[in-house]
Protein backbone atom coordinates (compact mmCIF):
# COMPACT_ATOMS: atom_id res chain seq x y z
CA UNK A 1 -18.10 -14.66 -21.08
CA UNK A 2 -19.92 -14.03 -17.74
CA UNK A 3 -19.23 -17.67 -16.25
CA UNK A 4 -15.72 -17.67 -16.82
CA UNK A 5 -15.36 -14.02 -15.34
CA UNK A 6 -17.68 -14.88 -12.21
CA UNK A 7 -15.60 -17.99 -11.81
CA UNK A 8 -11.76 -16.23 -11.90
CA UNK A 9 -12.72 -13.45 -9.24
CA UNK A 10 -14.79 -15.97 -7.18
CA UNK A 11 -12.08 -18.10 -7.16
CA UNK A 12 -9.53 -15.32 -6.52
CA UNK A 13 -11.13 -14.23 -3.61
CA UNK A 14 -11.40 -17.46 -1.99
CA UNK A 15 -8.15 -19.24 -3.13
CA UNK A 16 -5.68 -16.46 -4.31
CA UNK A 17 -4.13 -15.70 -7.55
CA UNK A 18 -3.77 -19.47 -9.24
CA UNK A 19 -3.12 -19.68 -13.24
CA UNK A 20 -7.21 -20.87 -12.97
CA UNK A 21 -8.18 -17.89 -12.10
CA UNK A 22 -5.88 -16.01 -14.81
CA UNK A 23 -6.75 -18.64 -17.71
CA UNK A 24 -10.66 -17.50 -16.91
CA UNK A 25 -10.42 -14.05 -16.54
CA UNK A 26 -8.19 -14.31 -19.84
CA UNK A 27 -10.95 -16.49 -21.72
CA UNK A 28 -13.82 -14.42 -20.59
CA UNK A 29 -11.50 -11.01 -21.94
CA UNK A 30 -10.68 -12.82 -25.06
CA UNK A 31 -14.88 -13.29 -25.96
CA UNK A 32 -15.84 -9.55 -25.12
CA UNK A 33 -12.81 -8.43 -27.46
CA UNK A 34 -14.45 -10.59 -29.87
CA UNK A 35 -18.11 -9.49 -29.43
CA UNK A 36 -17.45 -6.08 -29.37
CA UNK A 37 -18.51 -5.70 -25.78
CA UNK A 38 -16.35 -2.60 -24.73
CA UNK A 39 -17.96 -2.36 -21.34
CA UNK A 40 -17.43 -6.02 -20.48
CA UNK A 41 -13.97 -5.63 -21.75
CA UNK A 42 -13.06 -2.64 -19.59
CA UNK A 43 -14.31 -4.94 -16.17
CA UNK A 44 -11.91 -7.49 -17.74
CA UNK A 45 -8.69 -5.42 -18.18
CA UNK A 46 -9.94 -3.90 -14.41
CA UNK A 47 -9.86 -7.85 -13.10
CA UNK A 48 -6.53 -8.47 -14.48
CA UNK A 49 -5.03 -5.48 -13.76
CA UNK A 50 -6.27 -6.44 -9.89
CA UNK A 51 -4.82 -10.11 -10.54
CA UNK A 52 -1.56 -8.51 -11.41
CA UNK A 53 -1.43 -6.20 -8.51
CA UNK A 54 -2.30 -8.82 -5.98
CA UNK A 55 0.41 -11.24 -7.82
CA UNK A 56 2.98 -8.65 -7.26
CA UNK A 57 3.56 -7.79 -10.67
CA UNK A 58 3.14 -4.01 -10.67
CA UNK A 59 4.52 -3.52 -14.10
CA UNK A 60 2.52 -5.08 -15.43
CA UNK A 61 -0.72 -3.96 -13.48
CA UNK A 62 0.44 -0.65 -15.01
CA UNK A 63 -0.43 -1.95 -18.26
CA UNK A 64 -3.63 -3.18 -18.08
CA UNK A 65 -4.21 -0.04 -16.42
CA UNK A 66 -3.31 2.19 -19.53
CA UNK A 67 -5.40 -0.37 -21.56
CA UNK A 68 -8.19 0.31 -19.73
CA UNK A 69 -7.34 4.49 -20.07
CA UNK A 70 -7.04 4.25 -23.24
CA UNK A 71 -10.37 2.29 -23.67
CA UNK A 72 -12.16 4.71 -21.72
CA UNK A 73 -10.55 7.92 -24.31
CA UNK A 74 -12.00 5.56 -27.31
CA UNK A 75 -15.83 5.06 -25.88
CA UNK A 76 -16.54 8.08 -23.74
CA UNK A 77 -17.96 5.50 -21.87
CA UNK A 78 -19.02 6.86 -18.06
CA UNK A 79 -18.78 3.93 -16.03
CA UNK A 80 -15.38 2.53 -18.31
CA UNK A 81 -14.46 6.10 -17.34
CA UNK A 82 -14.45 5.45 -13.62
CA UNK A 83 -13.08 2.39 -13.92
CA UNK A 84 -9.86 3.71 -15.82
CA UNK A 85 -9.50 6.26 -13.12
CA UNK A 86 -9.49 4.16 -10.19
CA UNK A 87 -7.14 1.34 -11.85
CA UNK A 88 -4.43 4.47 -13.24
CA UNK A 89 -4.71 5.94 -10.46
CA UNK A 90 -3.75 2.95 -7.98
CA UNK A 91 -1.18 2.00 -9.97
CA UNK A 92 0.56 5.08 -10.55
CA UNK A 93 0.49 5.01 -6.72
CA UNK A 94 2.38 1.78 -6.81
CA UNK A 95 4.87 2.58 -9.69
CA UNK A 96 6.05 5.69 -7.00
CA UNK A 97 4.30 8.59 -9.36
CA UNK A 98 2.44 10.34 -6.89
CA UNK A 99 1.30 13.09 -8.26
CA UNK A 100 -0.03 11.36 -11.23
CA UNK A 101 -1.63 9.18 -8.87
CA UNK A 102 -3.43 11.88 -7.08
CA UNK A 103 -4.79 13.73 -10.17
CA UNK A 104 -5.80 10.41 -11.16
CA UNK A 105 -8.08 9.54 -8.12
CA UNK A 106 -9.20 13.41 -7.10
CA UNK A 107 -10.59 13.23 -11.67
CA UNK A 108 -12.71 10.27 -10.31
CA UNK A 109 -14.11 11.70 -7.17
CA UNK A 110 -15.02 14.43 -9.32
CA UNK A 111 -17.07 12.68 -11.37
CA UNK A 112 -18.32 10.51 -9.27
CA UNK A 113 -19.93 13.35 -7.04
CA UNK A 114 -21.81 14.29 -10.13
CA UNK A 115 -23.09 11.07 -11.07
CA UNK A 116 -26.43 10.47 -10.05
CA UNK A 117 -25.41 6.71 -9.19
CA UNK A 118 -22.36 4.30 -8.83
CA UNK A 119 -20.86 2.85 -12.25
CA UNK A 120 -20.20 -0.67 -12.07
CA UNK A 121 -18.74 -2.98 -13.92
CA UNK A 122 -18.44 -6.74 -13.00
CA UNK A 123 -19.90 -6.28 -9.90
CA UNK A 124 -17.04 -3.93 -9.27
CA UNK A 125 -17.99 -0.66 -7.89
CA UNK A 126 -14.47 1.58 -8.17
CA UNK A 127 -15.74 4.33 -5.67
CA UNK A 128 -15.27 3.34 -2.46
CA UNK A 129 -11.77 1.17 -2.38
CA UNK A 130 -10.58 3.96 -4.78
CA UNK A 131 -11.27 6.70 -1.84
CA UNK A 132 -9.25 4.42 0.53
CA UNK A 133 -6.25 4.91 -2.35
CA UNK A 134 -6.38 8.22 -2.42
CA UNK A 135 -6.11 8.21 1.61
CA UNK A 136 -2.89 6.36 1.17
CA UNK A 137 -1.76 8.80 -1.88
CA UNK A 138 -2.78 11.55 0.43
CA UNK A 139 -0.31 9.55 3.53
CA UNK A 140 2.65 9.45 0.84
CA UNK A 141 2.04 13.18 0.35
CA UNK A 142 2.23 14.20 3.39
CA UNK A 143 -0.96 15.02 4.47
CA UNK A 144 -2.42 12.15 7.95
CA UNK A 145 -5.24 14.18 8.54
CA UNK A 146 -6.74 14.43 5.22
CA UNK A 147 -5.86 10.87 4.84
CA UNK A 148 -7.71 9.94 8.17
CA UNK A 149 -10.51 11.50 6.78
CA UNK A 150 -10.80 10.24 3.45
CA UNK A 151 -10.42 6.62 5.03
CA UNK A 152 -12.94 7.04 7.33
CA UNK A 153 -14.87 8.54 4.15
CA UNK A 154 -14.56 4.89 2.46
CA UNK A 155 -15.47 2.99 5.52
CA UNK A 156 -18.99 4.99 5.84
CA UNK A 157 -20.09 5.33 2.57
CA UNK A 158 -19.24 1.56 2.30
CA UNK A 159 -21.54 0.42 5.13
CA UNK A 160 -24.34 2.46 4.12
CA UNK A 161 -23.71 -0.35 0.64
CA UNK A 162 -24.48 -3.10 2.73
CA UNK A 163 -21.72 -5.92 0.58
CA UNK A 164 -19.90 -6.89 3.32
CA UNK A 165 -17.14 -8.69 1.36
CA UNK A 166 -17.06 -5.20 0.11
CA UNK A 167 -16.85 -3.65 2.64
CA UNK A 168 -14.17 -6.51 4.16
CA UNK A 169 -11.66 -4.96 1.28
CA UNK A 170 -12.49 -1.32 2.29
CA UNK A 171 -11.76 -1.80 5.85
CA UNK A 172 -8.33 -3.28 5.59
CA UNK A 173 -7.29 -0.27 2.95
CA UNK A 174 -8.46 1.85 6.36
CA UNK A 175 -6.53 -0.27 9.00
CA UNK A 176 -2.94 0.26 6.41
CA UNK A 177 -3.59 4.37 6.77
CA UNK A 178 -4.27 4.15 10.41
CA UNK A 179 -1.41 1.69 10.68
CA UNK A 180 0.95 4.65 9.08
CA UNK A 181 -0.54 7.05 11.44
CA UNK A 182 0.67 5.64 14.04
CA UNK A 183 -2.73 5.08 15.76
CA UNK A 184 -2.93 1.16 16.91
CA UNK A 185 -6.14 1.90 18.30
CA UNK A 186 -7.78 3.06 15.37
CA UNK A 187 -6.00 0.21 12.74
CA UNK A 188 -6.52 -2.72 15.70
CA UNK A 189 -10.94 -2.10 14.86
CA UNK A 190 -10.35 -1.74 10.96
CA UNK A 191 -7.95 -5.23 11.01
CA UNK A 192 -10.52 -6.78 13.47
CA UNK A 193 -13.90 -5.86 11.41
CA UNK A 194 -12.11 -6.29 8.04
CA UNK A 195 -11.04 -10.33 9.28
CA UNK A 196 -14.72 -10.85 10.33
CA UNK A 197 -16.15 -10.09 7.86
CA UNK A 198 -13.55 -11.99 5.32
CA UNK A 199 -14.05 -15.05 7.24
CA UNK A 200 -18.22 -14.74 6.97
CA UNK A 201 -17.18 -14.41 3.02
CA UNK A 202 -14.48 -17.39 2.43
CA UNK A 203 -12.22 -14.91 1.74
CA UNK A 204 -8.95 -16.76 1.98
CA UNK A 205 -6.31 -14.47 0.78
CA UNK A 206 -7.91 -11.87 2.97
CA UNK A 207 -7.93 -13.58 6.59
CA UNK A 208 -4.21 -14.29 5.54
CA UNK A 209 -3.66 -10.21 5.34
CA UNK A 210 -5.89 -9.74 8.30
CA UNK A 211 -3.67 -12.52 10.58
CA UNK A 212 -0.51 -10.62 9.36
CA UNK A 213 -1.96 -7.17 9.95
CA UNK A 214 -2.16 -8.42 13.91
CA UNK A 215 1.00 -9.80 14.05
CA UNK A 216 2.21 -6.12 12.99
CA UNK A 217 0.68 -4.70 15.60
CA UNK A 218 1.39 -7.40 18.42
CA UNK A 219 4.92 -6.01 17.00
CA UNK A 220 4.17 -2.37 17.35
CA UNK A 221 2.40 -2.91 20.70
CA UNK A 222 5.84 -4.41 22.66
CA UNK A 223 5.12 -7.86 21.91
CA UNK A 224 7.95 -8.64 19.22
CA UNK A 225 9.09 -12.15 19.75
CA UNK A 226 5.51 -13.02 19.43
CA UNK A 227 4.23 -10.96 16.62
CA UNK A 228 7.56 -12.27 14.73
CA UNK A 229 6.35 -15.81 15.29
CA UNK A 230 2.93 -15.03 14.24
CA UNK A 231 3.83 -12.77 11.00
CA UNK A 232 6.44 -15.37 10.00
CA UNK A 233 3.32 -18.16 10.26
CA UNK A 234 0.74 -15.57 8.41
CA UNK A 235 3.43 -15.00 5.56
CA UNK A 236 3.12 -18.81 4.23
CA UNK A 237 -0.95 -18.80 3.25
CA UNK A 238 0.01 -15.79 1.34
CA UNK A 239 2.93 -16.79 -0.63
CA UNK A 240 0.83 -20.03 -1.23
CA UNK A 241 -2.07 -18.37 -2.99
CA UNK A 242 0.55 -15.75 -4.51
CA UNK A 243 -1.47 -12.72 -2.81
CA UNK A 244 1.76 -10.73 -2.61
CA UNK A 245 0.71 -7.04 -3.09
CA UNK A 246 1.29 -6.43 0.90
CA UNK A 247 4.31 -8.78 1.14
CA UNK A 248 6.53 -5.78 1.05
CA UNK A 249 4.72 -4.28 3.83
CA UNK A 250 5.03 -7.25 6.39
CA UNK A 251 8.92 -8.14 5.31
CA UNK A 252 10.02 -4.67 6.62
CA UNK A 253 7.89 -5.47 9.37
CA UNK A 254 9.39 -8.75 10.03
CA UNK A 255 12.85 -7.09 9.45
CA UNK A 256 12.40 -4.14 11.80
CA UNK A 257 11.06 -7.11 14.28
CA UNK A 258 14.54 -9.14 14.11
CA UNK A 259 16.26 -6.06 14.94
CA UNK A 260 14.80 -5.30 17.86
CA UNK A 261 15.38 -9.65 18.80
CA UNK A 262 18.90 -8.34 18.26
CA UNK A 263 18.96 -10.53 14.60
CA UNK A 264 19.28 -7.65 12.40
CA UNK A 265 21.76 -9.48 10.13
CA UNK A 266 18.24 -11.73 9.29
CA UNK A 267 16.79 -8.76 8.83
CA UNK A 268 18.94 -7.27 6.26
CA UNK A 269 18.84 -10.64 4.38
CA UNK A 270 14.75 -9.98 3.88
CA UNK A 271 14.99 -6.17 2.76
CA UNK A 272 17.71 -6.84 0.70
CA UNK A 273 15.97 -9.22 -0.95
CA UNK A 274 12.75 -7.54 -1.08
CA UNK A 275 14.72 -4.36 -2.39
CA UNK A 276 15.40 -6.82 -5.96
CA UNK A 277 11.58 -7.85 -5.84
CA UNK A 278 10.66 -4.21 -5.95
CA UNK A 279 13.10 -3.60 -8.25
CA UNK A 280 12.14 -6.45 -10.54
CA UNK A 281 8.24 -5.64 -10.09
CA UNK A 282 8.16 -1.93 -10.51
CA UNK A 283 6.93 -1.44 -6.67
CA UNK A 284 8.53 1.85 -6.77
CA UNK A 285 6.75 3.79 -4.10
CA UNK A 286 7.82 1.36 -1.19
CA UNK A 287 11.70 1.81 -1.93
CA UNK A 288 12.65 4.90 -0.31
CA UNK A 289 11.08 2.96 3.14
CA UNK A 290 13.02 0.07 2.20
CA UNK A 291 16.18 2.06 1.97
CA UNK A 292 15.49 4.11 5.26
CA UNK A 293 14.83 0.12 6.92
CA UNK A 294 18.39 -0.95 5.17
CA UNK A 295 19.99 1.65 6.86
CA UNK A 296 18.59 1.16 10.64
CA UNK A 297 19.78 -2.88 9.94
CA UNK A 298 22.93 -1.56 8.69
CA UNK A 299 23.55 1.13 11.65
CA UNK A 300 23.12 -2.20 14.30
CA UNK A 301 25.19 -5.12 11.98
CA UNK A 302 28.40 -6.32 13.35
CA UNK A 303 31.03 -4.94 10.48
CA UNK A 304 28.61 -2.65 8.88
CA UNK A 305 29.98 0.59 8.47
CA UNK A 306 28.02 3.54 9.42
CA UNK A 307 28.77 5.41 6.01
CA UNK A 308 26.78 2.44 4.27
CA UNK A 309 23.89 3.43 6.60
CA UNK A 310 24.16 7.05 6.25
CA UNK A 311 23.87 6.31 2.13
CA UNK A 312 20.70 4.34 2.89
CA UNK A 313 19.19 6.93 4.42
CA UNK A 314 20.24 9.57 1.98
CA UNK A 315 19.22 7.69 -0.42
CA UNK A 316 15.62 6.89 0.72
CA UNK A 317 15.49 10.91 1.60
CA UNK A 318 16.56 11.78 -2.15
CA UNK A 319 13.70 9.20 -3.50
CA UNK A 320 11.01 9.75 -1.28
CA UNK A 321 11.90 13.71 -1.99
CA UNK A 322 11.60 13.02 -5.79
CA UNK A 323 8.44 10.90 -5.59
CA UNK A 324 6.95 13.55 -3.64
CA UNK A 325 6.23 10.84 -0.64
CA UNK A 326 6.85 13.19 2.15
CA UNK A 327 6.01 10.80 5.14
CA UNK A 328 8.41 8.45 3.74
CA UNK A 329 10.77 11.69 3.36
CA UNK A 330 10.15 12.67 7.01
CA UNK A 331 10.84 9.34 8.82
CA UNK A 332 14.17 9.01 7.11
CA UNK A 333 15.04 12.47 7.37
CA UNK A 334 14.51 11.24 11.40
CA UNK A 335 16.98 8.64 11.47
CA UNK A 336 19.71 10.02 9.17
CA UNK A 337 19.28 13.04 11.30
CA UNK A 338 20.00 11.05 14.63
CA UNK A 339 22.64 9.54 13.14
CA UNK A 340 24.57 12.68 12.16
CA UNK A 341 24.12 13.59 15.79
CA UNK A 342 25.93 10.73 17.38
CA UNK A 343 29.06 11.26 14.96
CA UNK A 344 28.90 15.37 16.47
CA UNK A 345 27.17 16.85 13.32
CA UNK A 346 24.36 18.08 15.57
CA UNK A 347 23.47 21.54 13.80
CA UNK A 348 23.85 19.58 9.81
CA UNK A 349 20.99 17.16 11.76
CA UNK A 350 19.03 20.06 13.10
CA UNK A 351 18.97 21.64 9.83
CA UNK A 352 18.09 18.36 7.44
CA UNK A 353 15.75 17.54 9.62
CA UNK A 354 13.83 21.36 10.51
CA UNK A 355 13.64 21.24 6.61
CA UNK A 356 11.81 18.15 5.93
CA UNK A 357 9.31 18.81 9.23
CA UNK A 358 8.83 22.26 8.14
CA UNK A 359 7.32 21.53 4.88
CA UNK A 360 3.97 19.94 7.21
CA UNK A 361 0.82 21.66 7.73
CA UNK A 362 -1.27 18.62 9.70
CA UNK A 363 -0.71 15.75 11.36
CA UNK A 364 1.33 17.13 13.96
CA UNK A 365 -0.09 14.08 16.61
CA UNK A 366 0.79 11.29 14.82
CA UNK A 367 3.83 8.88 15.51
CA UNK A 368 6.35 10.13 12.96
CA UNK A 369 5.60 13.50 13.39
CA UNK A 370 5.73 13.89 17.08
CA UNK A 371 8.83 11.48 17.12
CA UNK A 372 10.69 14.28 14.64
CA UNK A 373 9.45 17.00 16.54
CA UNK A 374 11.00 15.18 19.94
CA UNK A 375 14.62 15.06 18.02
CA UNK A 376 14.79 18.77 17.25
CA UNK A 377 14.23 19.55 20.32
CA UNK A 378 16.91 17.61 21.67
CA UNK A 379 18.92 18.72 18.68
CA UNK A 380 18.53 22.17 19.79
């Protein structure tokens, strides 16, 4: 039972997600069932559920989640109990229920600041990557700062662990909140430090991330044609080991790339494609930004209509309103706003717009915030 676990998440952190590493994980689950060995079989329904998420497969990620839950009701069980905490709560995150998400992740940091230790499982410690989920939860809500913080949170407590593949996983949850932010400082020494240290460990799948994480930001920092070239090149290692749980992430990337290279019909060609991945995978919580993306590709295509684009962006406002994901609310909110402007619906902009900004209480110097705040003052 142990061997054929150690083997599928060795093997998954150096080569990917490959049917080995499912058939051992699945062979090591099937012998705890059969001894009896709840503990062993709540790290086992943790490990799949974290082969599912980094396969893409979010649906059913959500399942071995609840399995896990459900385990953790039946035993009472305090380390099984952090462990169905952190895996609910991540992938309620993912599945676009963000409040669920929240309550899920705030239970465990509850109990884990009264727990005199750590509970692992596996050699999986759920405290520390969990507080980096909760910083992106915290993002979606609408609330930088206090994601900032919690990130920074994860990072420390982390280093003061001393598992530097550990702490590899940690730091490139930290450079994807930073990387929201806005700040390409701060996410430039999270991507950097987090690629180290995967290449010290043979971590594969995680260099991959790390090379695609700086071709976003060679992007970000002026240097498109470039970072295209380079995020096109990190894309294959990661579609080879079928690491996909980011792949979302870097196609809008690529996409918002190609439009400024004046390609935005390529563009639209990726996000509509990865808007029937999501669809087909349950990765909920990234579709209102894949909608608000559509639209900006639409807005600059040869024989696109600007209605079409003004119904993406509505759309990805309505979502992100209903899934409670405020920064995605916000920075579509921005560019339906500007859009309205140019066809002389100025004070309809202003007021969409003043609504969704209005609704923040921090973050005010980050990117998306400062760029909304910019527009209604030209609105006005």
């Amino acid at each position: 039972m142990r061997l054929q676990a150690g083997l599928g998440v060795s093997s998954s952190q150096m080569y990917g997600e490959t049917d080995a590493v499912n058939d051992a994980l699945n062979r090591s689950l099937a012998i705890a069932e059969a001894r009896g060995d709840t503990a062993y079989e709540a790290g086992l329904l943790n490990m799949q559920y974290i082969f599912h998420g980094r396969s893409g497969h979010f649906r059913i990620l959500l399942d071995y989640a609840q399995r896990c839950h459900g385990l953790a009701e039946r035993s009472g069980d305090l380390a099984i109990r952090t462990l169905a905490h952190s895996a609910l709560g991540m992938a309620l995150q993912f599945s676009g229920d963000l409040g669920g998400s929240r309550r899920e992740l705030e239970s465990l940091m509850g109990i884990l600041s009264h727990a005199q230790q750590g509970s692992v499982l596996l050699g999986y410690d759920p405290h520390y990557r969990s507080i980096v989920a909760l910083a992106r939860t915290l993002w979606l809500h609408g609330y930088p700062d206090q994601a900032a913080d919690r990130a920074r949170e994860a990072v420390k407590a982390s280093e003061a662990m001393g598992h530097s593949a550990a702490l590899a996983l940690v730091l490139a949850g930290a450079g994807t909140v930073f990387l929201w932010r806005g700040d390409l400082e701060a996410a430039q020494h999270y991507v950097d430090r987090s690629y180290s240290l995967a290449e010290a460990n043979a971590m594969g799948p995680l260099m991959a991330i790390g090379r695609c994480r700086k071709a976003e930001l060679t992007i970000r920092r002026g240097d498109v044609r470039q970072g295209v070239d380079d995020l096109r090149a990190g894309l294959k290692p990661i579609h080879a080991a079928r690491h996909e749980l980011l792949t979302t992430e870097f196609n809008m990337e690529l996409a918002l790339g190609l439009l400024t290279l004046g390609r935005a019909g390529d563009g639209l060609i990726l996000v509509n494609d990865a808007i029937d991945r999501a669809n087909g995978s349950g990765e909920m919580f990234q579709m209102p930004e894949l909608l608000r993306v559509k639209g900006k590709l639409l807005s600059a295509t040869p024989g696109a209509s600007r209605d079409e684009a003004e119904r993406c962006f509505q759309q990805s406002v309505n979502l992100a309103r209903a899934q409670g994901a405020r920064s995605w609310e916000l920075r579509a909110a921005t560019d339906l706003a500007a859009l309205m402007a140019d066809t002389e619906r100025r004070d309809s902009a202003k007021r969409l717009l003043q609504d969704v900004y209005g609704q923040f209480s921090e973050g005010f110097e980050t990117a998306d915030l400062k760029l909304a705040a910019n527009l209604l003052a030209t609105l006005a």
